[in-house]
Protein backbone atom coordinates (compact mmCIF):
# COMPACT_ATOMS: atom_id res chain seq x y z
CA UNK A 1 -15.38 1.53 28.50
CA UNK A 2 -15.10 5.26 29.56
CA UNK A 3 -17.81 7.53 29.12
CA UNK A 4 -16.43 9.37 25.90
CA UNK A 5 -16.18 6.06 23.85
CA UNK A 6 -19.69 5.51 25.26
CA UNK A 7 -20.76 8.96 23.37
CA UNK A 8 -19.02 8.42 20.06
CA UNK A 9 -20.27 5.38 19.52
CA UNK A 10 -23.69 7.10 18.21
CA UNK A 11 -21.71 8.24 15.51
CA UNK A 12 -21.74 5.88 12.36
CA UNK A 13 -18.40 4.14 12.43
CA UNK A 14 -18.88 3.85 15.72
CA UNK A 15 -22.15 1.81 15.50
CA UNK A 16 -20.63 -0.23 12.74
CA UNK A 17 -17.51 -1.22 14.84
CA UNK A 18 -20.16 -1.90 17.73
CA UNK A 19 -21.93 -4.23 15.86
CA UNK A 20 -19.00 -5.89 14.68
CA UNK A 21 -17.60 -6.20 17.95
CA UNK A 22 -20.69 -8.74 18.40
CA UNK A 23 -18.44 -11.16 16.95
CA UNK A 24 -15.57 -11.07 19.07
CA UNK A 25 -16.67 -14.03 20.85
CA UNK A 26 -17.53 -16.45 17.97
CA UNK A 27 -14.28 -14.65 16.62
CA UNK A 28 -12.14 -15.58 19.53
CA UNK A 29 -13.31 -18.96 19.80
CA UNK A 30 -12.41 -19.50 16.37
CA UNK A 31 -9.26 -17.86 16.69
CA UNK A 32 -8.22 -20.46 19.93
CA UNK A 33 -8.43 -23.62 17.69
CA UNK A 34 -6.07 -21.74 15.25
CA UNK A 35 -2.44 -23.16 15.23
CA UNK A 36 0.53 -20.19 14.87
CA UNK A 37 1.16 -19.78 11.03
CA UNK A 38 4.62 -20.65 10.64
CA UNK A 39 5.26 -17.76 8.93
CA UNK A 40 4.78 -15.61 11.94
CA UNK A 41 6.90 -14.55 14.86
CA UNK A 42 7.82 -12.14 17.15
CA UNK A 43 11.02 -10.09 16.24
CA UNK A 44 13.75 -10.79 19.52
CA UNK A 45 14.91 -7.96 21.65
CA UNK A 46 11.84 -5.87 21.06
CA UNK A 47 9.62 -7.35 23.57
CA UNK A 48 9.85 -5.84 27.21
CA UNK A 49 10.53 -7.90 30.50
CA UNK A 50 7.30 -9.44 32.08
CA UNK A 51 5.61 -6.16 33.73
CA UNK A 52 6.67 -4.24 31.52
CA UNK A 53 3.13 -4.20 29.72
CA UNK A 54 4.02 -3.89 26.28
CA UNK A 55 1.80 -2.90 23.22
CA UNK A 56 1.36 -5.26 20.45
CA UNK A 57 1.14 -4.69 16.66
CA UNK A 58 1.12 -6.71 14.02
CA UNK A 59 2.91 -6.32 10.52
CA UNK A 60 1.89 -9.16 8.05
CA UNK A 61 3.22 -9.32 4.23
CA UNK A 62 3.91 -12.12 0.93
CA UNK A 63 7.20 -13.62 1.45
CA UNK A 64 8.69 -16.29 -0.40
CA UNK A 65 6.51 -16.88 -3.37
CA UNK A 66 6.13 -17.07 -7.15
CA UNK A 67 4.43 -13.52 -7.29
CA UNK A 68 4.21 -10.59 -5.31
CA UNK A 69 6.72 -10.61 -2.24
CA UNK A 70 7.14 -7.59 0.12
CA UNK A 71 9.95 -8.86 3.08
CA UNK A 72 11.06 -5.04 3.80
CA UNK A 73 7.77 -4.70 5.03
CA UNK A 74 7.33 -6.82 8.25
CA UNK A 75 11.78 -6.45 8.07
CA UNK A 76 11.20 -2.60 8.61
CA UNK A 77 8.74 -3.32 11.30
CA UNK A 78 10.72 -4.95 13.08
CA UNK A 79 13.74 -2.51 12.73
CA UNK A 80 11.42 0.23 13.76
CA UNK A 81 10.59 -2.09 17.12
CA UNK A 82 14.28 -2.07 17.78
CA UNK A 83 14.31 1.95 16.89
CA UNK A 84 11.34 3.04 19.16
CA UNK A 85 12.49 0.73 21.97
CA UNK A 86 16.18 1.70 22.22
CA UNK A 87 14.53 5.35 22.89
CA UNK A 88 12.17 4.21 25.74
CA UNK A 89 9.06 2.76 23.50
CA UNK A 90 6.35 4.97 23.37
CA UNK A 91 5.13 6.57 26.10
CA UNK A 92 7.67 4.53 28.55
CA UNK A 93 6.13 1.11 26.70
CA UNK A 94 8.09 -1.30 24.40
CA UNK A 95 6.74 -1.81 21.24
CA UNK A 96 6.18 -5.63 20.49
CA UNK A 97 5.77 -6.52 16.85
CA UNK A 98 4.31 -9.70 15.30
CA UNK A 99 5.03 -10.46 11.77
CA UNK A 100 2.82 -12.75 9.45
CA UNK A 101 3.42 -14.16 5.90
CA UNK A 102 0.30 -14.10 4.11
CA UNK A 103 2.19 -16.17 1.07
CA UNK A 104 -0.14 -14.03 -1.32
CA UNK A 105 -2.96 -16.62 -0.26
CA UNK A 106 -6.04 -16.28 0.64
CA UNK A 107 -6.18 -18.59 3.29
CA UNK A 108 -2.76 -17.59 4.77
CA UNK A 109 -4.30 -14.07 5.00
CA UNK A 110 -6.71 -15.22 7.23
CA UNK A 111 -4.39 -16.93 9.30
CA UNK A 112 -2.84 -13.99 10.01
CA UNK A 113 -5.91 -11.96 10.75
CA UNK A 114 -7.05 -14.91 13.25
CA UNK A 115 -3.76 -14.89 14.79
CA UNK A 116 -3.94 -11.15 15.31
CA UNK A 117 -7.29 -11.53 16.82
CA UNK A 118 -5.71 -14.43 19.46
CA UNK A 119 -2.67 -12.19 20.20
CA UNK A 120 -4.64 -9.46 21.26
CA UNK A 121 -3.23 -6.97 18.89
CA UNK A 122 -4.20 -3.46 19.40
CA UNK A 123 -3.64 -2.68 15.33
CA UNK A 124 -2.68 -4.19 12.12
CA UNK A 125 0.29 -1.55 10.89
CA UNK A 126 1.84 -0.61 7.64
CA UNK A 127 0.96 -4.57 5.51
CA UNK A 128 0.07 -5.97 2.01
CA UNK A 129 -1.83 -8.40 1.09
CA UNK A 130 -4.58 -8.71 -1.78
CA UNK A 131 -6.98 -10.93 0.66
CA UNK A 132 -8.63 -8.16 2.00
CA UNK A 133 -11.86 -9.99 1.73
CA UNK A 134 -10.18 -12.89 3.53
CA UNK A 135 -8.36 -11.02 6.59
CA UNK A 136 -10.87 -8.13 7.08
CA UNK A 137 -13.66 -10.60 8.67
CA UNK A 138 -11.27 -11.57 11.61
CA UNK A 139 -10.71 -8.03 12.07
CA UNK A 140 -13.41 -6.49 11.97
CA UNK A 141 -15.27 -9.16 14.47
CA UNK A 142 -12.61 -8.31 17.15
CA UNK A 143 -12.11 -4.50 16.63
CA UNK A 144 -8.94 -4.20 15.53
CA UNK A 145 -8.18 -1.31 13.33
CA UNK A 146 -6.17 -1.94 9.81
CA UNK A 147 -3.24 1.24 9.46
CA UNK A 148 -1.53 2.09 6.64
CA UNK A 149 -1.92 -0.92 4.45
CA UNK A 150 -0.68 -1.19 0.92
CA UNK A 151 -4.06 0.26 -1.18
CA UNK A 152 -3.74 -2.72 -3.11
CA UNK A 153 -7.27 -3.34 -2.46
CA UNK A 154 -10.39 -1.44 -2.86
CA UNK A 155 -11.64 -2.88 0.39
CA UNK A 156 -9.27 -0.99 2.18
CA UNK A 157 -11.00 2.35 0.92
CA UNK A 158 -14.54 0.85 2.48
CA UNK A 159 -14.17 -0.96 5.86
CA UNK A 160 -14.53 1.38 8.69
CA UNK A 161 -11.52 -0.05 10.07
CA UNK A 162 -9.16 0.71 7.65
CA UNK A 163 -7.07 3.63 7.91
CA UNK A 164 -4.83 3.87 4.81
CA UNK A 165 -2.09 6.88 4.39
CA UNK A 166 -2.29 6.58 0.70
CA UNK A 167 -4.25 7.01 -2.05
CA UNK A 168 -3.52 2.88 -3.19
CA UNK A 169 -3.77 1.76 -6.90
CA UNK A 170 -6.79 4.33 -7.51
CA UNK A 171 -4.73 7.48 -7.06
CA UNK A 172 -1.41 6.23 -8.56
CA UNK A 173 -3.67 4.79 -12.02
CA UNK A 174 -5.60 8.11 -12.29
CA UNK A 175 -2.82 9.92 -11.57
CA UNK A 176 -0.86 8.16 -14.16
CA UNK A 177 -3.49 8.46 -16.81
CA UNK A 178 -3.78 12.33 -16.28
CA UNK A 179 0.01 12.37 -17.35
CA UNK A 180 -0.30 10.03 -20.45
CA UNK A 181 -3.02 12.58 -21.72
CA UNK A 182 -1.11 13.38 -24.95
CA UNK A 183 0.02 9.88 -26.07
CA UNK A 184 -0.92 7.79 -28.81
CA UNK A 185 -2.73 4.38 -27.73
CA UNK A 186 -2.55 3.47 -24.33
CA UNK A 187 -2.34 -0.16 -23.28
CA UNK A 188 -2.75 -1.50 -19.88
CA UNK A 189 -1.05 -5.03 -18.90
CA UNK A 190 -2.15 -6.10 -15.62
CA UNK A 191 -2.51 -9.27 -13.46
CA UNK A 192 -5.60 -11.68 -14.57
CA UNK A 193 -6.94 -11.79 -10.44
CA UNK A 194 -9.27 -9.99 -8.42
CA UNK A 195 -7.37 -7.09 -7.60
CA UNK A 196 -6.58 -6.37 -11.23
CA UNK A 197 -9.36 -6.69 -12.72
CA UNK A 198 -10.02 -2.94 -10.23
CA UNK A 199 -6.98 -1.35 -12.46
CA UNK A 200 -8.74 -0.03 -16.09
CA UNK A 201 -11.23 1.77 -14.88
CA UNK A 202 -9.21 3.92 -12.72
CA UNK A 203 -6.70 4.37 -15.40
CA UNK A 204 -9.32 5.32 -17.41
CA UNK A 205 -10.80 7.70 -15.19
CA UNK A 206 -7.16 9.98 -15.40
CA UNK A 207 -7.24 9.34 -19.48
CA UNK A 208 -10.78 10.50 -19.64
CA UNK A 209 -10.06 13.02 -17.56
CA UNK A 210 -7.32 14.55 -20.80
CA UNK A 211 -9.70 13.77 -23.11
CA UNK A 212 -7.61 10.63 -23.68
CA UNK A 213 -9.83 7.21 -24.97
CA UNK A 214 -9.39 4.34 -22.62
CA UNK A 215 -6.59 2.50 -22.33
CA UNK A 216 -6.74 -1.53 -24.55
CA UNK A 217 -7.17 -3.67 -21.13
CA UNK A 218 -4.57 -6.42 -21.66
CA UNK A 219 -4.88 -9.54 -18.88
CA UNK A 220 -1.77 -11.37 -17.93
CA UNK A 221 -0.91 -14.13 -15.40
CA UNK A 222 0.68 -12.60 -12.47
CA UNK A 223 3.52 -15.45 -11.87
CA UNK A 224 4.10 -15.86 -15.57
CA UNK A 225 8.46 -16.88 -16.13
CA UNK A 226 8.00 -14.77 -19.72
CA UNK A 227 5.43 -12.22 -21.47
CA UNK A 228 6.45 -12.52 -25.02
CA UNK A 229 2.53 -12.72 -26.47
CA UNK A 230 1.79 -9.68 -24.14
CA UNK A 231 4.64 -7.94 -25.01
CA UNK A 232 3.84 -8.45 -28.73
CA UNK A 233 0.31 -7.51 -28.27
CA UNK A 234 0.93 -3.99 -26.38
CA UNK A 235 2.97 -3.14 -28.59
CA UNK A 236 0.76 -3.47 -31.98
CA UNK A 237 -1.96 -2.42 -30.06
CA UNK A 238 -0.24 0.99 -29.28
CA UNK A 239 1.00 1.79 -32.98
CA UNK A 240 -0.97 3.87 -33.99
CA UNK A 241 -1.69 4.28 -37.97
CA UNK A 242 -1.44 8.04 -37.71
CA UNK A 243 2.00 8.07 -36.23
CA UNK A 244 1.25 9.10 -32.71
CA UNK A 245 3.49 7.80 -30.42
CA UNK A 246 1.56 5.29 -27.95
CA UNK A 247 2.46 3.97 -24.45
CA UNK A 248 2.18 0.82 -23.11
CA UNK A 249 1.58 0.37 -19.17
CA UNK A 250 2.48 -2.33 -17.46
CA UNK A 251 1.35 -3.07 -13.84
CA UNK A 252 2.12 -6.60 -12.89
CA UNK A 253 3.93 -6.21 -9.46
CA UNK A 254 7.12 -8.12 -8.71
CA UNK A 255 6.80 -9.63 -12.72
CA UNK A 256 7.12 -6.24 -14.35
CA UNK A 257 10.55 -7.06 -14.56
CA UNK A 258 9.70 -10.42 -16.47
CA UNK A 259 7.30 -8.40 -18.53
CA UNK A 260 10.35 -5.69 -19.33
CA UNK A 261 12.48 -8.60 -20.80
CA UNK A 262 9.98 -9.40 -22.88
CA UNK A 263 9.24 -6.05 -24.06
CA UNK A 264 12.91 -5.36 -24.61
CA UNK A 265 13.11 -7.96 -27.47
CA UNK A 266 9.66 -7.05 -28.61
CA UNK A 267 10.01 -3.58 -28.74
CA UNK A 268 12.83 -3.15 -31.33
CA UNK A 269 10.48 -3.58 -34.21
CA UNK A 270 8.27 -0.39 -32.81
CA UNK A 271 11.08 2.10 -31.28
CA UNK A 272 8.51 4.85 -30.66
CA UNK A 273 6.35 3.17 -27.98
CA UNK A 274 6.83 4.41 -24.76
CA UNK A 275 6.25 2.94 -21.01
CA UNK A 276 5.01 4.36 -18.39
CA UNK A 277 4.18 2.65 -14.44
CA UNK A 278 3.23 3.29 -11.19
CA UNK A 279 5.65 2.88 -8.56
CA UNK A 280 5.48 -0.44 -6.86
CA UNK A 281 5.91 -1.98 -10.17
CA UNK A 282 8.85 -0.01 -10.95
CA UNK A 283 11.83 1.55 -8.74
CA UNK A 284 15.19 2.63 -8.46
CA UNK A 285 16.68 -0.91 -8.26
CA UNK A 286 14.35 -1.97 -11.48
CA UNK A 287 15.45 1.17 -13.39
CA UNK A 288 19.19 0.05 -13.08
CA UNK A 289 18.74 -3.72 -13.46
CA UNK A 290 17.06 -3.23 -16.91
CA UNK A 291 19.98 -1.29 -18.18
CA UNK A 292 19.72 2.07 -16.87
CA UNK A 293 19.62 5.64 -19.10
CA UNK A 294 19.72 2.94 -22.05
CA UNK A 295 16.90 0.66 -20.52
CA UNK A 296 12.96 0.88 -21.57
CA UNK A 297 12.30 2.51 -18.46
CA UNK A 298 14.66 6.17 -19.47
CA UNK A 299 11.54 8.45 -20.31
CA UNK A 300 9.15 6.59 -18.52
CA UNK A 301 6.48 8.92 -16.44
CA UNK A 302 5.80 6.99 -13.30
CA UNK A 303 3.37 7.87 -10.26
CA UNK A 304 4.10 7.16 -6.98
CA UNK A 305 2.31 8.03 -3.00
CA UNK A 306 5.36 9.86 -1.51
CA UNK A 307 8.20 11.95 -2.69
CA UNK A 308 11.66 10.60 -4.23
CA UNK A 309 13.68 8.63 -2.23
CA UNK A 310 16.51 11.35 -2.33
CA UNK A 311 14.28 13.85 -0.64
CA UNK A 312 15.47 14.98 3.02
CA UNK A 313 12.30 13.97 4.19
CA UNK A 314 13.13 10.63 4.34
CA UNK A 315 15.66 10.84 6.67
CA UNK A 316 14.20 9.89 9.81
CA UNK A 317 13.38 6.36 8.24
CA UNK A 318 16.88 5.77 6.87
CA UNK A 319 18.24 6.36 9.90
CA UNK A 320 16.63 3.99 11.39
CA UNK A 321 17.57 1.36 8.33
CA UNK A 322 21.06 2.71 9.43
CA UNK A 323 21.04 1.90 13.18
CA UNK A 324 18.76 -1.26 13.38
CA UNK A 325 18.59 -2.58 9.92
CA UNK A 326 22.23 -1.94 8.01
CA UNK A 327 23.42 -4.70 5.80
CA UNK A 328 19.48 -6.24 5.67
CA UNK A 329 19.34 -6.51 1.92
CA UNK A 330 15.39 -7.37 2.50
CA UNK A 331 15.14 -3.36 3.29
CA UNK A 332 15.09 -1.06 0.53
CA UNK A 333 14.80 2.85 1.63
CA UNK A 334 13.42 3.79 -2.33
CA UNK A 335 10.51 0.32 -1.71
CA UNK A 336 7.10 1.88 -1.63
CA UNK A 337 6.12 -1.02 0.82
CA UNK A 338 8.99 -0.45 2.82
CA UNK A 339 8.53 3.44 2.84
CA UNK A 340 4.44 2.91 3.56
CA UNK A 341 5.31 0.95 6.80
CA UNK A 342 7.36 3.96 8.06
CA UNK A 343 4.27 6.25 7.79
CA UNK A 344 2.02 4.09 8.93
CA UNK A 345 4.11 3.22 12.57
CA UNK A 346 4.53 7.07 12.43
CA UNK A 347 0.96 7.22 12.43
CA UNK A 348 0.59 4.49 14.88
CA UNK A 349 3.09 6.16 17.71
CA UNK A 350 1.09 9.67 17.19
CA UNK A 351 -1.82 7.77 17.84
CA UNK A 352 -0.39 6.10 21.39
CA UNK A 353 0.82 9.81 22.10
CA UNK A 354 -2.21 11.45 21.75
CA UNK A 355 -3.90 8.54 24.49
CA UNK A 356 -1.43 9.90 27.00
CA UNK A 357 -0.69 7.21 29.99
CA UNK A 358 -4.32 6.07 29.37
CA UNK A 359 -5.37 2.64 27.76
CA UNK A 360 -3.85 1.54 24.27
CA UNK A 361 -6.05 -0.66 22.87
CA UNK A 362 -7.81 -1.64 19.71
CA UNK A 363 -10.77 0.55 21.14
CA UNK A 364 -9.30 3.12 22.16
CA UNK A 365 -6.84 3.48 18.95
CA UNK A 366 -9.84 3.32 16.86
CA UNK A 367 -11.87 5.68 19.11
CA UNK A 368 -8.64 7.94 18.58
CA UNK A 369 -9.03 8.04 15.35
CA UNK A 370 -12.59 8.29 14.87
CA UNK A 371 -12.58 11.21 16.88
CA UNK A 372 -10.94 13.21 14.38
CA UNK A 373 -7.46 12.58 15.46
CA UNK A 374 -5.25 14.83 12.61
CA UNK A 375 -1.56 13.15 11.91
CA UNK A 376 1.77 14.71 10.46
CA UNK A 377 4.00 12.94 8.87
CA UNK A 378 6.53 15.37 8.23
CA UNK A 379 5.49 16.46 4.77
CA UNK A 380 5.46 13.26 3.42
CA UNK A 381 1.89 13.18 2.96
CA UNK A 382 -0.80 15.82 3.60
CA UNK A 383 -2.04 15.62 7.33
CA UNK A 384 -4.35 12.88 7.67
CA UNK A 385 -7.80 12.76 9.22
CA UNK A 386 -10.05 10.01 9.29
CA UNK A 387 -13.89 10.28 8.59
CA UNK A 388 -16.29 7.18 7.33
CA UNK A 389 -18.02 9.45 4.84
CA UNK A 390 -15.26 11.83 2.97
CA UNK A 391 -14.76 12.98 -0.20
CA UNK A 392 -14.70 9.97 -2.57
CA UNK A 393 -17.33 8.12 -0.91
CA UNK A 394 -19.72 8.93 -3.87
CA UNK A 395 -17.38 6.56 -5.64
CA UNK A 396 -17.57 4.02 -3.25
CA UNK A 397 -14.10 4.75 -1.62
CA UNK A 398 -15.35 6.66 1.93
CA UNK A 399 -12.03 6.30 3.68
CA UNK A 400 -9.69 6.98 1.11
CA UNK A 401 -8.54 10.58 2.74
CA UNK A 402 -5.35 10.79 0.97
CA UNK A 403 -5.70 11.07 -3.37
CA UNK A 404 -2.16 12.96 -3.81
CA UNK A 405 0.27 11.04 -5.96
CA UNK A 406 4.10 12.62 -7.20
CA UNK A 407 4.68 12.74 -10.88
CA UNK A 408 8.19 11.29 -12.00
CA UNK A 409 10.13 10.75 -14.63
CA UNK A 410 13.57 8.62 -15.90
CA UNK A 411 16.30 10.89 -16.65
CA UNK A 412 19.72 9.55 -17.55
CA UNK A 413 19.05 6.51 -15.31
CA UNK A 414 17.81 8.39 -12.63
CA UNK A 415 14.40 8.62 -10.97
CA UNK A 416 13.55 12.12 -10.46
CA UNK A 417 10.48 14.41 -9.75
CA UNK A 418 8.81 15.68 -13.28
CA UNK A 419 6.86 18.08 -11.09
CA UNK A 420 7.33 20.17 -7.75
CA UNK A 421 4.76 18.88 -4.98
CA UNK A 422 1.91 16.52 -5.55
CA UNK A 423 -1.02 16.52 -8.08
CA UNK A 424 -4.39 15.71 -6.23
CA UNK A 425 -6.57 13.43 -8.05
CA UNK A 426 -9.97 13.76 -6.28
CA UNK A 427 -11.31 15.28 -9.08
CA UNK A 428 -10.80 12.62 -11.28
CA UNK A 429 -11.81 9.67 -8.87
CA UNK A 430 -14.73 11.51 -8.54
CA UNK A 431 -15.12 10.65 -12.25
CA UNK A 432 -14.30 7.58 -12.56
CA UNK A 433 -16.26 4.81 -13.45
CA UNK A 434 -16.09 2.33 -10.72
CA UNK A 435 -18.67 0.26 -10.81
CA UNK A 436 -17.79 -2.87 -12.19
């Protein structure tokens, strides 16, 4: 260990990742006995000849299951591999990428977080999964820093080895609730687990925050084939008596599309209710599979992380769809998952740049970062800089650095921005009522 990770390690997260480091050993032990998840692999062609001393990543996300599934993540990953390494790696190395399926299980998550431990990863980049208290253990014990996952989680925004590039669920549902301000009754549909039960109170916290009551909490199953009773239910729950126009929310993942078919039939007994999502329940390819400008969706406000997918800014990431990827129908340049794992491997090669020809390893990534290591990523978010205790930590969510969300709307069909830039909902996190 060099003598400036000797002297940062006074500061706070460096004593916490110091003590958690005491568990590498126990960790590693464990992690020997584990057998390779069958979902994981290692993506050919982007692994350098022997001597070539390549760095190691890993990318893990749900595949193949009833619920949530995010295959342009670890897809784009690999792509990216194939990008970076065609141009020389970084810093002359290749880039080596592992993928995991976590199979939206708990114990699958941990899997992967063992297996990332064995392999010697030097960072988990750009994932989902909703087993944060499953995976973060195994990481945590061997020092191996978390960047740019999904926000799906709230432990994301807590463990001093997270580094996320968005503002997750929180900023998208307070964001949202700013902008449904002047509607009628507000109902939320959301998955009956863990990581919904986090949602009301941060859509509340952007209601309250326009003087709005909070929103009818409606629980659903989150790998339900049909939503007819919710659909009914959100919909008399938002008429109002008075004749205000009310807005029903639905934020169910992959099965908002279920719950839209449901709504559709539903819905034509109460024409004036409105819908309104955050994005990552809704997109582009949603939008036009539920029938377009004359779909539920035309109307719809919807929050999202990052600017629309139409904005130049984007570029650099679909040309690398169009190089490594084209044809992979698993990659999706307007996915939120898809477009969080290209900021978070931008992140991740500014990070190897700044070491220099030095060491890249989980300590010394982490060490980057915790010593105030500031990122661009080329306007798609603000520059990022990591500190244990920032803004929101009041709230309970100290490394959530990034609360800007993009307001848009359904116009003839189309997904467009409603408003120039980004709205920053600190303010109203700061607010919100979290403690559940």
């Amino acid at each position: 260990m060099t003598g400036r990770r000797r002297n940062r390690s006074t500061s706070l997260p460096g004593l916490l990742t110091r003590h958690a480091r005491k568990g590498v050993l126990s960790a590693g032990t464990a992690a020997a006995c584990v057998s390779l998840l069958a979902g994981c692999g290692v993506v050919p062609g982007t692994t350098g000849d022997a001597g070539d001393d390549p760095i190691t990543v890993m990318t893990w996300a749900p595949q193949d299951t009833k619920a949530t599934n995010k295959p342009g993540m670890p897809a784009f990953a690999h792509a990216y591999a194939r990008w970076i390494n065609a141009k020389g790696g970084i810093n002359g190395r290749k880039l080596n990428v592992l993928t995991c399926n976590d199979h939206n299980d708990s114990v699958a998550a941990a899997k992967c977080a063992r297996r990332a431990a064995k392999e010697n990863v030097v960072a988990v980049v750009g994932s989902y999964s909703q087993y944060a208290d499953s995976f973060f253990p195994s990481l945590e014990g061997a020092g191996i820093p978390y960047i740019g996952g999904y926000g799906i989680t709230n432990a994301e925004f807590t463990s001093p080895l997270s580094y996320p590039v968005n503002g997750g669920q929180p900023a998208l549902l307070a964001g949202l609730g700013r902008s449904l301000a002047g509607c009628g009754p507000v109902a939320l549909v959301r998955p009956d687990t863990i990581a919904g039960d986090q949602l009301p109170p941060l859509l509340d916290s952007g209601l309250k925050a326009g003087g709005h009551t909070a929103a009818r909490d409606q629980r659903a199953a989150e790998d339900a084939t049909e939503y007819d009773g919710q659909a009914e239910r959100a919909l008399e729950t938002t008429t109002s008596a008075s004749g205000d126009e009310g807005c029903v929310v639905p934020a169910l993942g992959d099965r908002n599309g279920t719950f839209m078919d449901s709504f559709r039939r539903a819905r034509e007994d109460y024409p004036d209710v409105r819908t309104a999502t955050v994005l990552g329940s809704v997109d582009q390819t949603v939008i036009d599979a539920t029938g377009g400008a004359s779909g539920p969706y035309e109307g719809s406000y919807i929050t999202g992380w990052y600017p629309v997918a139409s904005d130049a800014r984007w570029d650099g990431m679909k040309q690398v769809i169009k190089k490594e990827a084209f044809g992979d129908n698993r990659i999706d340049a307007a996915d939120a998952g898809v477009q969080t794992t290209w900021i978070a491997y931008t992140v991740f090669k500014e990070i190897v740049e700044s070491l220099g020809g030095g060491e890249v390893s989980a300590d010394t990534v982490t060490g980057a970062l915790d010593d105030g290591l500031r990122v661009s990523t080329g306007g798609l978010t603000p520059t990022l800089r990591w500190q244990f205790q920032d803004k929101l930590a009041a709230v309970g969510f100290p490394r959530l650095v990034n609360a800007n969300v993009t307001l848009q709307v359904v116009r003839e069909g189309r997904l467009v921005s409603a408003r120039k830039g980004f709205v920053d909902t600190t303010r109203t996190l700061q607010d919100a009522d979290v403690n559940y």
